[in-house]
PDB file of N, CA and C in Angstrom:
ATOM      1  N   UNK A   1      84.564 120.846 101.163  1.00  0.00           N
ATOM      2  CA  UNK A   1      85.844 120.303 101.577  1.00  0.00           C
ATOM      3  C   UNK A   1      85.642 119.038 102.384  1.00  0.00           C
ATOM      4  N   UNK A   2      84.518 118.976 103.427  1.00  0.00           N
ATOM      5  CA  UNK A   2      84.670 117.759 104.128  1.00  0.00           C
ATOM      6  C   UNK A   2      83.804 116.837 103.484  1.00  0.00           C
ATOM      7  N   UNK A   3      83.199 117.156 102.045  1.00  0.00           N
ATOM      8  CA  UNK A   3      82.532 116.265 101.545  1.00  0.00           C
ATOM      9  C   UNK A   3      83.618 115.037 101.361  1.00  0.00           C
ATOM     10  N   UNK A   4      84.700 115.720 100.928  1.00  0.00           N
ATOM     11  CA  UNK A   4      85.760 113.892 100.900  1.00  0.00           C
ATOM     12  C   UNK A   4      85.702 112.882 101.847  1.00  0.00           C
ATOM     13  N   UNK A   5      85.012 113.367 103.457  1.00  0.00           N
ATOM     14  CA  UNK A   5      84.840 112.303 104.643  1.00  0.00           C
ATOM     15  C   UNK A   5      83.983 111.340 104.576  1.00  0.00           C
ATOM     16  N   UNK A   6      84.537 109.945 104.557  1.00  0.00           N
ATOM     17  CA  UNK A   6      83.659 108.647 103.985  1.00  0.00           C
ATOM     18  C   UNK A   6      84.736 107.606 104.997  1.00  0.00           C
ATOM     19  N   UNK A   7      84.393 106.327 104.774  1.00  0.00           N
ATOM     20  CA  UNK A   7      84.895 105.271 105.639  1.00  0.00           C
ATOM     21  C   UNK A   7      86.275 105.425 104.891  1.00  0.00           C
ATOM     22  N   UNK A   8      86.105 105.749 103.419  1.00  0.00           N
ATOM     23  CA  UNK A   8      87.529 105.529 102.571  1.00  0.00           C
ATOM     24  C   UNK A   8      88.410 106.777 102.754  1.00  0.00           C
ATOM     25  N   UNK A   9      87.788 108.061 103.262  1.00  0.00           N
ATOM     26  CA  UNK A   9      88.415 109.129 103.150  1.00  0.00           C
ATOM     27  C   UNK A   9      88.470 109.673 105.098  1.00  0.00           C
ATOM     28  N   UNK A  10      88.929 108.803 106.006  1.00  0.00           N
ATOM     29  CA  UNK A  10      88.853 109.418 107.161  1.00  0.00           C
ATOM     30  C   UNK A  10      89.014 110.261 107.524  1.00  0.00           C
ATOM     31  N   UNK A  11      88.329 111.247 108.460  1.00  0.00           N
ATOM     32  CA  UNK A  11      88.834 112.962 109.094  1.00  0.00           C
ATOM     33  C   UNK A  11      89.587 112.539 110.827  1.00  0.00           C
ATOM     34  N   UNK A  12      90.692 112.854 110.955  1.00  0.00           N
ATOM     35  CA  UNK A  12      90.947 112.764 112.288  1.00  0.00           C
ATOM     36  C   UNK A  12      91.199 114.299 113.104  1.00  0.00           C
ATOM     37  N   UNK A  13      90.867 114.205 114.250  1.00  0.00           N
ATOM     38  CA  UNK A  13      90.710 115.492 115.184  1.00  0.00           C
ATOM     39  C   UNK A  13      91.992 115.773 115.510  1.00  0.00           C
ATOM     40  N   UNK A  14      92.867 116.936 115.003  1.00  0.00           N
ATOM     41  CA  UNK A  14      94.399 117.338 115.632  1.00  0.00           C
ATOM     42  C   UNK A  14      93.691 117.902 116.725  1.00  0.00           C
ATOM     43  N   UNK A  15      93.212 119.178 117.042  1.00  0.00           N
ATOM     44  CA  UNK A  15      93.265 119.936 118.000  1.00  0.00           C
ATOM     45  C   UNK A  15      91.765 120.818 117.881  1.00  0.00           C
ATOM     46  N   UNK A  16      91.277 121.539 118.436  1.00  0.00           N
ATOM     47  CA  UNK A  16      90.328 121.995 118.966  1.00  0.00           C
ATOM     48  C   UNK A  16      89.396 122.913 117.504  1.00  0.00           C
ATOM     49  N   UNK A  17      90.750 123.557 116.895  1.00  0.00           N
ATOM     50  CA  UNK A  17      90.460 124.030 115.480  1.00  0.00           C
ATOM     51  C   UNK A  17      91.114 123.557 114.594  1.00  0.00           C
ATOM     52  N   UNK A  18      91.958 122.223 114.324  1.00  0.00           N
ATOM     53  CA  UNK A  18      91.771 121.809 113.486  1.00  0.00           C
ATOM     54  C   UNK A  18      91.526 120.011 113.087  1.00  0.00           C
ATOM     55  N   UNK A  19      91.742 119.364 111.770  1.00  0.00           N
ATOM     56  CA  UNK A  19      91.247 118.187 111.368  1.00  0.00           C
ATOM     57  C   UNK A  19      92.372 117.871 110.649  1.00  0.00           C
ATOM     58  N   UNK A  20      92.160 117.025 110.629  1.00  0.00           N
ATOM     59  CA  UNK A  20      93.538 115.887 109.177  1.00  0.00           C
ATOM     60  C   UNK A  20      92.779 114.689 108.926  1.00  0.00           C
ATOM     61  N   UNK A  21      92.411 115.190 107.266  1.00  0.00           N
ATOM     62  CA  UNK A  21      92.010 114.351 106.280  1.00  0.00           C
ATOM     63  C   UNK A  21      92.373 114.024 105.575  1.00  0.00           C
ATOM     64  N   UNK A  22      92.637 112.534 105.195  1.00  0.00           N
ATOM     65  CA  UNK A  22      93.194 111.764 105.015  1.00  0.00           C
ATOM     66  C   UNK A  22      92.452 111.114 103.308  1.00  0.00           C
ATOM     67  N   UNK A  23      93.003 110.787 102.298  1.00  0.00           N
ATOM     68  CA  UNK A  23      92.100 111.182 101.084  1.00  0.00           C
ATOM     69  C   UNK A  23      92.847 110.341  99.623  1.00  0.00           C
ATOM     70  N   UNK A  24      92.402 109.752  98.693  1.00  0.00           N
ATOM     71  CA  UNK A  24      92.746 109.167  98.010  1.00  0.00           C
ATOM     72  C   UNK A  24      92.204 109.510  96.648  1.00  0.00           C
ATOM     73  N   UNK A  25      92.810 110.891  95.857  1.00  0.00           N
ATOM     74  CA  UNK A  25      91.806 111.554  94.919  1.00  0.00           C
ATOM     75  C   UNK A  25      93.183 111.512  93.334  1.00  0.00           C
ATOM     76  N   UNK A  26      92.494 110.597  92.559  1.00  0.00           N
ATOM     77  CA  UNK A  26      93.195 110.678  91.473  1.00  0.00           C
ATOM     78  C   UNK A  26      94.131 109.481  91.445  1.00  0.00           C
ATOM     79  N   UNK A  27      94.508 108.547  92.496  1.00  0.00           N
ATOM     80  CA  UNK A  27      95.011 107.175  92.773  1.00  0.00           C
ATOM     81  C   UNK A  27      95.841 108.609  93.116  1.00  0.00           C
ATOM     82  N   UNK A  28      96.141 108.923  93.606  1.00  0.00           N
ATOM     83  CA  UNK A  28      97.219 109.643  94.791  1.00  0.00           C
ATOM     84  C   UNK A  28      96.726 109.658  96.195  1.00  0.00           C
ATOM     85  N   UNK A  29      97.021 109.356  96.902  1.00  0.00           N
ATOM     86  CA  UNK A  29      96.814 109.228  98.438  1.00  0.00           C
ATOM     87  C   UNK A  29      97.331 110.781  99.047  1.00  0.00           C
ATOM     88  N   UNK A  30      96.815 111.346  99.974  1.00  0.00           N
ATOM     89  CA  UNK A  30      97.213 112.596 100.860  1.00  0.00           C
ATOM     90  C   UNK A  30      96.197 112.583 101.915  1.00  0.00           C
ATOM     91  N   UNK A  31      96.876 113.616 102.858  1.00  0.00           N
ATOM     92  CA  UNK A  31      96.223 114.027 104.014  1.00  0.00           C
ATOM     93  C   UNK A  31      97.107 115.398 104.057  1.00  0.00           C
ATOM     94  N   UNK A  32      95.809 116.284 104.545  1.00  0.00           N
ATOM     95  CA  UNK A  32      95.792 117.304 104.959  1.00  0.00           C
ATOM     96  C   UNK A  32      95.244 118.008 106.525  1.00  0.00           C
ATOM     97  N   UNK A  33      95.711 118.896 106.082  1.00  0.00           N
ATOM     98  CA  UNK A  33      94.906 119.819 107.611  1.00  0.00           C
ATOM     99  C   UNK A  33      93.751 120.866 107.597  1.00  0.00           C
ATOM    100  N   UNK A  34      92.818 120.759 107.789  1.00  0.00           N
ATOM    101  CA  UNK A  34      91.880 121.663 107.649  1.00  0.00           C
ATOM    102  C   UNK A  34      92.011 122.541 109.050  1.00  0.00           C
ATOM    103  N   UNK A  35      92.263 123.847 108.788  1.00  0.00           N
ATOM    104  CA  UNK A  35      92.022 124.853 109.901  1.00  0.00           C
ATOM    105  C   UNK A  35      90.701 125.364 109.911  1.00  0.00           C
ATOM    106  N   UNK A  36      90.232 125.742 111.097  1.00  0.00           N
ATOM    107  CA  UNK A  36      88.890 126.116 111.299  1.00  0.00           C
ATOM    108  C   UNK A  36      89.372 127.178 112.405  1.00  0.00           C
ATOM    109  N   UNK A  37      87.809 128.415 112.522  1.00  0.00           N
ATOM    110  CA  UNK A  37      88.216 129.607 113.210  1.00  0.00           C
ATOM    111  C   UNK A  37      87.143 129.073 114.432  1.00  0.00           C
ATOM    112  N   UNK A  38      86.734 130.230 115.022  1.00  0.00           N
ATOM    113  CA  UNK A  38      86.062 129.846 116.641  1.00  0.00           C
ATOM    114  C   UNK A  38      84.373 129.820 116.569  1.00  0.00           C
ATOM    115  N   UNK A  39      84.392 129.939 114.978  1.00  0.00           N
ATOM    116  CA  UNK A  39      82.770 130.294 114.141  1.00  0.00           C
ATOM    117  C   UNK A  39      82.684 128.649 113.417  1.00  0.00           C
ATOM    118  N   UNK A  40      83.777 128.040 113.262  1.00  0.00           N
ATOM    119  CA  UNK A  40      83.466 126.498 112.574  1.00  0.00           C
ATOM    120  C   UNK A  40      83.693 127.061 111.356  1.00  0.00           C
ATOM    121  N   UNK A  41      84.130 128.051 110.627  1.00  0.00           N
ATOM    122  CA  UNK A  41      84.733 128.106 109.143  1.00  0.00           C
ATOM    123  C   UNK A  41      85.768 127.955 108.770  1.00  0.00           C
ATOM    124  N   UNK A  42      86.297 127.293 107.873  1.00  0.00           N
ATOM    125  CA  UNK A  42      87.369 127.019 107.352  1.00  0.00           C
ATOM    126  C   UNK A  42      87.794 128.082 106.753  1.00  0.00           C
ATOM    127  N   UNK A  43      89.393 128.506 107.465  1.00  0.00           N
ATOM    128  CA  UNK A  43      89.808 129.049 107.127  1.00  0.00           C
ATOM    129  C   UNK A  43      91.370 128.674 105.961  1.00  0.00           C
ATOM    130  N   UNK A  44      92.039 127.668 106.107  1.00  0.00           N
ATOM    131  CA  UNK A  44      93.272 127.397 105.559  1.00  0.00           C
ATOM    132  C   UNK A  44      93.226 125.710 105.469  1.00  0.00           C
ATOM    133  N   UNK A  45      93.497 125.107 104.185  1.00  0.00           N
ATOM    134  CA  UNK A  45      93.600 123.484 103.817  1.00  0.00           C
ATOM    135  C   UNK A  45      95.013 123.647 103.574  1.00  0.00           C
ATOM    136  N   UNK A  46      95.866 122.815 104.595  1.00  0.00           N
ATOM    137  CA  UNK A  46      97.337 123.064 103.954  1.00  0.00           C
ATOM    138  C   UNK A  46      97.753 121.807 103.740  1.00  0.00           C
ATOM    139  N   UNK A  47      98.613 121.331 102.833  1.00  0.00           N
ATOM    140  CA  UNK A  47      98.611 120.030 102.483  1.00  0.00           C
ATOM    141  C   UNK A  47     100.288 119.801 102.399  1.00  0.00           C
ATOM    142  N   UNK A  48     100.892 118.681 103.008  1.00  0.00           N
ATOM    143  CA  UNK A  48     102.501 118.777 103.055  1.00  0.00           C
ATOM    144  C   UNK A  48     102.790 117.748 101.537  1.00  0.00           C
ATOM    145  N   UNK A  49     101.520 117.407 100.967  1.00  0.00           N
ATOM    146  CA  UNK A  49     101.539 115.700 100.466  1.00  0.00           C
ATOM    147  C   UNK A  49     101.318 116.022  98.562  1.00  0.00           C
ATOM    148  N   UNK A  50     100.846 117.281  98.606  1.00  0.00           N
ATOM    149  CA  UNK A  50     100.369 117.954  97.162  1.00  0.00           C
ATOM    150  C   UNK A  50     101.505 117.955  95.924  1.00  0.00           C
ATOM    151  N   UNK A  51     101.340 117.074  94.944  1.00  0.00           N
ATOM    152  CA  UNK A  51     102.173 117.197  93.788  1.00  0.00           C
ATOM    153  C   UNK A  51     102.137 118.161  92.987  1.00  0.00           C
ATOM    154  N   UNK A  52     103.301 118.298  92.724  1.00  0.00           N
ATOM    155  CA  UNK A  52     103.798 119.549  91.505  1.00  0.00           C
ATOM    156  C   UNK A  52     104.263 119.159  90.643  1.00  0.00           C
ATOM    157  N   UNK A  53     103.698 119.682  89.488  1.00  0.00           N
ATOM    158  CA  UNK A  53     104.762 119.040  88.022  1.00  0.00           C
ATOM    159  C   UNK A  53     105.611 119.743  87.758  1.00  0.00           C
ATOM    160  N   UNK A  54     106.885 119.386  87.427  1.00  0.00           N
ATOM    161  CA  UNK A  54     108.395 119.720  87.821  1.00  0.00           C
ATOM    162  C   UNK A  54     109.002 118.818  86.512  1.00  0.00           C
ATOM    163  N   UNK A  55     108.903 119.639  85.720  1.00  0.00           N
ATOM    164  CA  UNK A  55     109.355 118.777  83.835  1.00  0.00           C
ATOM    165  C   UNK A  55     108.170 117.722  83.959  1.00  0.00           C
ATOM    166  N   UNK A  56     109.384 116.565  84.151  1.00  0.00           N
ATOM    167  CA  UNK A  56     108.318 115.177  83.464  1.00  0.00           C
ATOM    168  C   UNK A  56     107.556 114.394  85.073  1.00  0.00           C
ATOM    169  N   UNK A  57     108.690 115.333  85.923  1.00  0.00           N
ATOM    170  CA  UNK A  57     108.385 114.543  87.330  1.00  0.00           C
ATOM    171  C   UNK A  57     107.091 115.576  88.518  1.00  0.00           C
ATOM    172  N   UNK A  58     106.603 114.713  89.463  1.00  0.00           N
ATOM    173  CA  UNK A  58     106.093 114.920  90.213  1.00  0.00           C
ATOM    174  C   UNK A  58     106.627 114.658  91.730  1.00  0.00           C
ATOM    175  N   UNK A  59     106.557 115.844  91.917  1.00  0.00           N
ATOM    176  CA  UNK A  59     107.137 116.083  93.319  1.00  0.00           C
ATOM    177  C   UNK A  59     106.100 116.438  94.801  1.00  0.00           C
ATOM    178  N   UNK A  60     106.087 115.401  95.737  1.00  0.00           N
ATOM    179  CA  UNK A  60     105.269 116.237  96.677  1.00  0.00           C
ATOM    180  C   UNK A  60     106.118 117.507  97.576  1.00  0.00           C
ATOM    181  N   UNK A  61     104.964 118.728  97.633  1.00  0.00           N
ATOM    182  CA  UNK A  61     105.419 119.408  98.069  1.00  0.00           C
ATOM    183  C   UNK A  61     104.498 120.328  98.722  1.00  0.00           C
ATOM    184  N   UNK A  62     104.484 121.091 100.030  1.00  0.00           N
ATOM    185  CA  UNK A  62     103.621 121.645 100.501  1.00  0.00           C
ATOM    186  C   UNK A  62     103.088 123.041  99.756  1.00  0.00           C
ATOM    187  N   UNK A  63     101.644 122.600 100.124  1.00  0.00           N
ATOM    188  CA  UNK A  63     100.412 123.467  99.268  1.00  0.00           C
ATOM    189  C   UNK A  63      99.674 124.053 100.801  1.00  0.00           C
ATOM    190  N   UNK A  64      99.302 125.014 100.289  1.00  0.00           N
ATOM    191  CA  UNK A  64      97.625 125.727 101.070  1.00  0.00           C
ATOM    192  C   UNK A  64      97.109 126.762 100.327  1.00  0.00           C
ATOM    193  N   UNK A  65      95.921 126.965 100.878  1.00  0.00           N
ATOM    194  CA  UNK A  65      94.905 127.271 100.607  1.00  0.00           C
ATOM    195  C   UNK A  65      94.259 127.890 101.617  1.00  0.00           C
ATOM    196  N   UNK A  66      94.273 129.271 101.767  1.00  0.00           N
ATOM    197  CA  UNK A  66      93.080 130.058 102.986  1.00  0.00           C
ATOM    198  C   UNK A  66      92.053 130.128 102.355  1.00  0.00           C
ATOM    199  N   UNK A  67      90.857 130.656 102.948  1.00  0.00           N
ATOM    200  CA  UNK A  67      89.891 131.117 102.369  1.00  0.00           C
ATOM    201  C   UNK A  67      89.009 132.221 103.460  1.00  0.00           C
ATOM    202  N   UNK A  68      88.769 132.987 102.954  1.00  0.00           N
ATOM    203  CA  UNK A  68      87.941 134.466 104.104  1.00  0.00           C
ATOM    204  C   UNK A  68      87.155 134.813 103.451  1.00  0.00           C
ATOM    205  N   UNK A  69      86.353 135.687 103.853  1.00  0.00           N
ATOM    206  CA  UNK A  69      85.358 136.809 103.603  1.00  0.00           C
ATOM    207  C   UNK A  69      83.935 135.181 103.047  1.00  0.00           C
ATOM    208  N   UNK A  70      83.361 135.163 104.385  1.00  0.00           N
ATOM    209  CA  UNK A  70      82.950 134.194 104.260  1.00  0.00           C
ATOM    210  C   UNK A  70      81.233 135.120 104.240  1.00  0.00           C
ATOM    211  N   UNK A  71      80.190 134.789 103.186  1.00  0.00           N
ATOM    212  CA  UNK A  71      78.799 135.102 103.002  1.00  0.00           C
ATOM    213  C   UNK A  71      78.006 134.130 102.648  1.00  0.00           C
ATOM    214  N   UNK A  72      76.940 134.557 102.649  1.00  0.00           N
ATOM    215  CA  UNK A  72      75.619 134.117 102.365  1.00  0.00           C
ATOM    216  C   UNK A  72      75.069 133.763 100.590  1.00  0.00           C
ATOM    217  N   UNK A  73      75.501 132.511 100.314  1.00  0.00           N
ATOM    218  CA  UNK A  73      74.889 131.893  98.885  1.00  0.00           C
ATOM    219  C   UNK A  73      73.665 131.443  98.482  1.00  0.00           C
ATOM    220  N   UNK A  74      72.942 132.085  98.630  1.00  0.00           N
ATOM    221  CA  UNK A  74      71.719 130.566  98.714  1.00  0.00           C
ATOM    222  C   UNK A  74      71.453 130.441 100.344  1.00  0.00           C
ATOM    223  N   UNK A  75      71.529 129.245 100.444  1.00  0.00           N
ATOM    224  CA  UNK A  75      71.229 128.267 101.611  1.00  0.00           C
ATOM    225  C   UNK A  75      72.899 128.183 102.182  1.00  0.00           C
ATOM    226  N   UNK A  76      73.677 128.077 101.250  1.00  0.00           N
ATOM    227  CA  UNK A  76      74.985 128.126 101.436  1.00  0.00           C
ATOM    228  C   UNK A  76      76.339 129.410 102.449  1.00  0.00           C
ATOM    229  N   UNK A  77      76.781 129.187 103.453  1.00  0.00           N
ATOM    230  CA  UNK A  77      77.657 129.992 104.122  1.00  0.00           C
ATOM    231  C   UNK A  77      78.974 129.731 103.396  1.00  0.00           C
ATOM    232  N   UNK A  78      79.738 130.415 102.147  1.00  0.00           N
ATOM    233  CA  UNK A  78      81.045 129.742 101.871  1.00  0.00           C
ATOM    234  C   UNK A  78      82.138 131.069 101.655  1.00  0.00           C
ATOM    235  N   UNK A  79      83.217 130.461 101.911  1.00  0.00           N
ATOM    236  CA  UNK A  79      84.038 131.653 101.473  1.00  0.00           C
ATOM    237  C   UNK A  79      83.706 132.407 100.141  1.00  0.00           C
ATOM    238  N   UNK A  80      84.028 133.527 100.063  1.00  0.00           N
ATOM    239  CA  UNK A  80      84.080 134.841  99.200  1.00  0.00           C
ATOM    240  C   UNK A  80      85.191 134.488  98.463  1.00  0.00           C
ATOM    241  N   UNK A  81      86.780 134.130  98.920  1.00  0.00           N
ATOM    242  CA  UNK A  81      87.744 134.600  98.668  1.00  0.00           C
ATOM    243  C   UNK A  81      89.079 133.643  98.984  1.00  0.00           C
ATOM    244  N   UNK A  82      89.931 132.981  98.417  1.00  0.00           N
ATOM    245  CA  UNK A  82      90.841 132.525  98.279  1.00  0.00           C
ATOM    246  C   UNK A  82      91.759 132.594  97.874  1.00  0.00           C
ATOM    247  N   UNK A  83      93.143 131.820  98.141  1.00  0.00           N
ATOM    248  CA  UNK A  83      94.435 131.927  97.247  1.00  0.00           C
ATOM    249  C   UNK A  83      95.087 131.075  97.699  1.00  0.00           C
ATOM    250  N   UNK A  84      95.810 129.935  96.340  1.00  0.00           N
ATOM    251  CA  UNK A  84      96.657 128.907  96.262  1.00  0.00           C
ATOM    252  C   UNK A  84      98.053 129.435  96.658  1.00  0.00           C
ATOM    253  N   UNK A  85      98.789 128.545  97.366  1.00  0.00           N
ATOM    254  CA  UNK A  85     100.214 128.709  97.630  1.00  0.00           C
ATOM    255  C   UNK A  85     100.989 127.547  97.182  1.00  0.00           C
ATOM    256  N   UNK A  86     102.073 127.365  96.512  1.00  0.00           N
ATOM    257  CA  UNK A  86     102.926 126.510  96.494  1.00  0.00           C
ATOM    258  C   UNK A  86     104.433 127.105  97.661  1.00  0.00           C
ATOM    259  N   UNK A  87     105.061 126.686  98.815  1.00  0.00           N
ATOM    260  CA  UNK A  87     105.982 126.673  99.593  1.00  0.00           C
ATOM    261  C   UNK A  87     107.175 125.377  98.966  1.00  0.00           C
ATOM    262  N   UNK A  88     108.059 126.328  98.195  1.00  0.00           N
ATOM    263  CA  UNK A  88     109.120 125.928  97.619  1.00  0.00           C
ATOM    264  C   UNK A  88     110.320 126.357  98.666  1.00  0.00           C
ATOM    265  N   UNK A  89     111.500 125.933  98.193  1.00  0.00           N
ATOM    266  CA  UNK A  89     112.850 126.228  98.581  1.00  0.00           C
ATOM    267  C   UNK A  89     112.897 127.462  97.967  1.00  0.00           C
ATOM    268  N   UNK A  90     112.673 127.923  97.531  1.00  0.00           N
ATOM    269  CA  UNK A  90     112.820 129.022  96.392  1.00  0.00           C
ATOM    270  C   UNK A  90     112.034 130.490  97.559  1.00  0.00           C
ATOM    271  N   UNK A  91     111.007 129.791  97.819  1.00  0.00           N
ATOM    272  CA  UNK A  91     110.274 130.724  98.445  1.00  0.00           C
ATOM    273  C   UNK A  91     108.615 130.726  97.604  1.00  0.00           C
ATOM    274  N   UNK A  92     107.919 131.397  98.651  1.00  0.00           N
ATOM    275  CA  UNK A  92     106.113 131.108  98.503  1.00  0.00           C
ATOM    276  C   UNK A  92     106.090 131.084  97.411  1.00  0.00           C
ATOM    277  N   UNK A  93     105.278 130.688  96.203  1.00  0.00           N
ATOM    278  CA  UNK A  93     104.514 130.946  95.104  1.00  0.00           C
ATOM    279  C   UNK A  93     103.171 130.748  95.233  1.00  0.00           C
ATOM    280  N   UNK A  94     102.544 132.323  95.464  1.00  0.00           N
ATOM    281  CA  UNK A  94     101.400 132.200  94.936  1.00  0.00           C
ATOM    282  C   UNK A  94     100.269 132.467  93.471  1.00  0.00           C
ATOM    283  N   UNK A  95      99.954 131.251  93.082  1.00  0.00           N
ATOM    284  CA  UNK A  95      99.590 131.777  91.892  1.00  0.00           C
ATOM    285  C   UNK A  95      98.356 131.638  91.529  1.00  0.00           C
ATOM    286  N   UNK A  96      97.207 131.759  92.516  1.00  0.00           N
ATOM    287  CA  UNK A  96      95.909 132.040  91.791  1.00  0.00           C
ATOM    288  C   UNK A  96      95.150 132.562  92.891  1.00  0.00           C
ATOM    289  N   UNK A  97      94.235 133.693  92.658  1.00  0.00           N
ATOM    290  CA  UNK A  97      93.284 134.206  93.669  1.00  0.00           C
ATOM    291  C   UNK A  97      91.971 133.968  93.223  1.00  0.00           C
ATOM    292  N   UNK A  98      91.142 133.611  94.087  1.00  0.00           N
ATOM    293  CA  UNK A  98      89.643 133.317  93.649  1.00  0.00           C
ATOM    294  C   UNK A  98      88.759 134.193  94.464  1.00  0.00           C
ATOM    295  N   UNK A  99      87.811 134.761  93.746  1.00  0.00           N
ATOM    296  CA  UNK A  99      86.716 135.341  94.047  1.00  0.00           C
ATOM    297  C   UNK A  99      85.536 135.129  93.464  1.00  0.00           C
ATOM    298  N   UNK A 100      84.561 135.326  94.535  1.00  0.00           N
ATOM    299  CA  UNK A 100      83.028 134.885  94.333  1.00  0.00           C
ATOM    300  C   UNK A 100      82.549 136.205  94.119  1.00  0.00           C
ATOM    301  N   UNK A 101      82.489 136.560  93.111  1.00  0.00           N
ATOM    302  CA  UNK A 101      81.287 138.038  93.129  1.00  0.00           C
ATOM    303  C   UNK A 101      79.550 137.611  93.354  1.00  0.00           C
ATOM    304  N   UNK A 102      79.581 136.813  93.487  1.00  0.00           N
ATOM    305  CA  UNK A 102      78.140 136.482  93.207  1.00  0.00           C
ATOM    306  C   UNK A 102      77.707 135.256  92.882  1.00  0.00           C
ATOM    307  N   UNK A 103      76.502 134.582  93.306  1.00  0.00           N
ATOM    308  CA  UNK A 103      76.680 133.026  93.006  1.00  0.00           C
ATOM    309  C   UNK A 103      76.642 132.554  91.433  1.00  0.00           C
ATOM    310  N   UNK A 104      76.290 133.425  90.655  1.00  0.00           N
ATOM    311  CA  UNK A 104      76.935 133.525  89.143  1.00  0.00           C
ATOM    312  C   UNK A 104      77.980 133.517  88.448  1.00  0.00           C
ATOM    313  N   UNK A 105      78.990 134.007  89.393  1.00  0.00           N
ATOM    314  CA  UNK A 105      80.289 134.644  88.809  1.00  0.00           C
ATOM    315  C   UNK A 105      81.512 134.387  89.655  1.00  0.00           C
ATOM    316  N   UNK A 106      82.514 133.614  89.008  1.00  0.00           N
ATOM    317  CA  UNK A 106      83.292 133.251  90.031  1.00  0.00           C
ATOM    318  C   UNK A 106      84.969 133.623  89.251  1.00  0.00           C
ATOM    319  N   UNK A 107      85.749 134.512  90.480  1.00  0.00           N
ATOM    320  CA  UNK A 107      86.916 135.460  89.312  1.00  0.00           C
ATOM    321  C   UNK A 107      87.728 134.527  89.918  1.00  0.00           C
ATOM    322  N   UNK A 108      88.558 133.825  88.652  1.00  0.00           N
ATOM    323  CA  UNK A 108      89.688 133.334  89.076  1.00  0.00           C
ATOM    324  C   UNK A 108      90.887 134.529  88.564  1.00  0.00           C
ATOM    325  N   UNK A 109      91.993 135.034  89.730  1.00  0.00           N
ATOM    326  CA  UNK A 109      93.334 135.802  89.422  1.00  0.00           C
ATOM    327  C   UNK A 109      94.498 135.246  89.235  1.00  0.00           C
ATOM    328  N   UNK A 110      94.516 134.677  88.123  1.00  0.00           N
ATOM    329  CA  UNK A 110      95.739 133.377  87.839  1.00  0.00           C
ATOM    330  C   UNK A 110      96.988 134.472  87.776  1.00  0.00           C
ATOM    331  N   UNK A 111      97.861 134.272  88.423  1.00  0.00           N
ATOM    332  CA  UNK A 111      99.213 135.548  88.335  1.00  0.00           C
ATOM    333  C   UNK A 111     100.232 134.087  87.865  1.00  0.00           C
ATOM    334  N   UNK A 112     100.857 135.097  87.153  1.00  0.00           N
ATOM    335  CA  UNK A 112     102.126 134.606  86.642  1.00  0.00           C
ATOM    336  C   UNK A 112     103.450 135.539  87.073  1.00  0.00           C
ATOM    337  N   UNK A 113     103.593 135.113  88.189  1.00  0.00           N
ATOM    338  CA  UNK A 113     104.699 135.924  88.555  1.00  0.00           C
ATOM    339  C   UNK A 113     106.246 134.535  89.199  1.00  0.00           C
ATOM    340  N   UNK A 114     107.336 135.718  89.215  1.00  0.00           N
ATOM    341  CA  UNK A 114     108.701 135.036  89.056  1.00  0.00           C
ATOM    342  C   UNK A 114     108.302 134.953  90.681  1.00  0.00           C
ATOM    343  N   UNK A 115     108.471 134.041  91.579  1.00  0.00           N
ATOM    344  CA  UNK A 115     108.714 133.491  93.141  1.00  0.00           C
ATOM    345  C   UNK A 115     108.502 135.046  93.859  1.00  0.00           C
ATOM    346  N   UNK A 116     107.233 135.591  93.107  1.00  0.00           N
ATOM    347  CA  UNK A 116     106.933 136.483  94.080  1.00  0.00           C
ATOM    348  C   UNK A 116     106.201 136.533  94.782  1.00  0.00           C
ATOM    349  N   UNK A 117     106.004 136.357  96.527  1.00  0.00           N
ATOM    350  CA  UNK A 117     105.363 136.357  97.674  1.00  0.00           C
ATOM    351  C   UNK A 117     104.368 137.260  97.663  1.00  0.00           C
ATOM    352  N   UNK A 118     102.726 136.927  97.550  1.00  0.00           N
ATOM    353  CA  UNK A 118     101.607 137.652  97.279  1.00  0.00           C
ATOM    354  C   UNK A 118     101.022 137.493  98.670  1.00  0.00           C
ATOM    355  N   UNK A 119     101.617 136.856  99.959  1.00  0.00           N
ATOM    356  CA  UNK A 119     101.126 137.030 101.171  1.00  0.00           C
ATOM    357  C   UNK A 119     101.365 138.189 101.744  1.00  0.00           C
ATOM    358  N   UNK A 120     101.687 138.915 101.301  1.00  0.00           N
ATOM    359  CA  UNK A 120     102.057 140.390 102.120  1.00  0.00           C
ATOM    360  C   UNK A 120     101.093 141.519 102.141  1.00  0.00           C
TER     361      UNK A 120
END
């Protein structure tokens, strides 16, 4: 995640646990927030700036992303476990869960569900 930090992609310090990075990926410009816990892991990238395709149009609209169950890869400390949110008027949509079984195997849980709230 903080590999995007470069002179072109600045990280600025909000607060004690978290960052706002600032990022230019795809000729779209955004900044986000990286949350971090009291261990330095990222826990949640929430983004107010994230496009959605919406018919023919693109709409920014707020996105996040947690991530937990953080282990041992390799040489690597990375999350286990994730899940995308889209925060509509409508209400949460979440529609994909990711899991690492193993540094081989990586489960994506793409749900197709009607504006049903999978944070619960």
């Amino acid at each position: 995640m903080l590999g995007f930090a470069s002179k072109h992609n600045p990280i600025c310090c909000v607060d004690a646990f978290s960052a706002r990075l600032h990022a230019d990926l795809y000729q779209r410009k955004f900044s986000a927030v990286c949350h971090f816990n009291d261990t330095g892991e990222l826990i949640n990238f929430v983004s107010e700036e994230r496009y959605q395709t919406v018919g023919k149009e693109y709409l920014r609209t707020r996105w996040r992303m947690p991530f937990w169950n953080y282990r041992e890869v390799g040489s690597l400390h990375i999350p286990s476990e994730g899940k995308a949110t889209w925060h509509l008027p409508e209400g949460n949509y979440s529609y994909i869960k990711i899991k690492i079984e193993d540094e081989r195997y990586v489960s994506f849980g793409v749900e197709q569900v009607d504006w049903l709230d999978l944070d619960g």
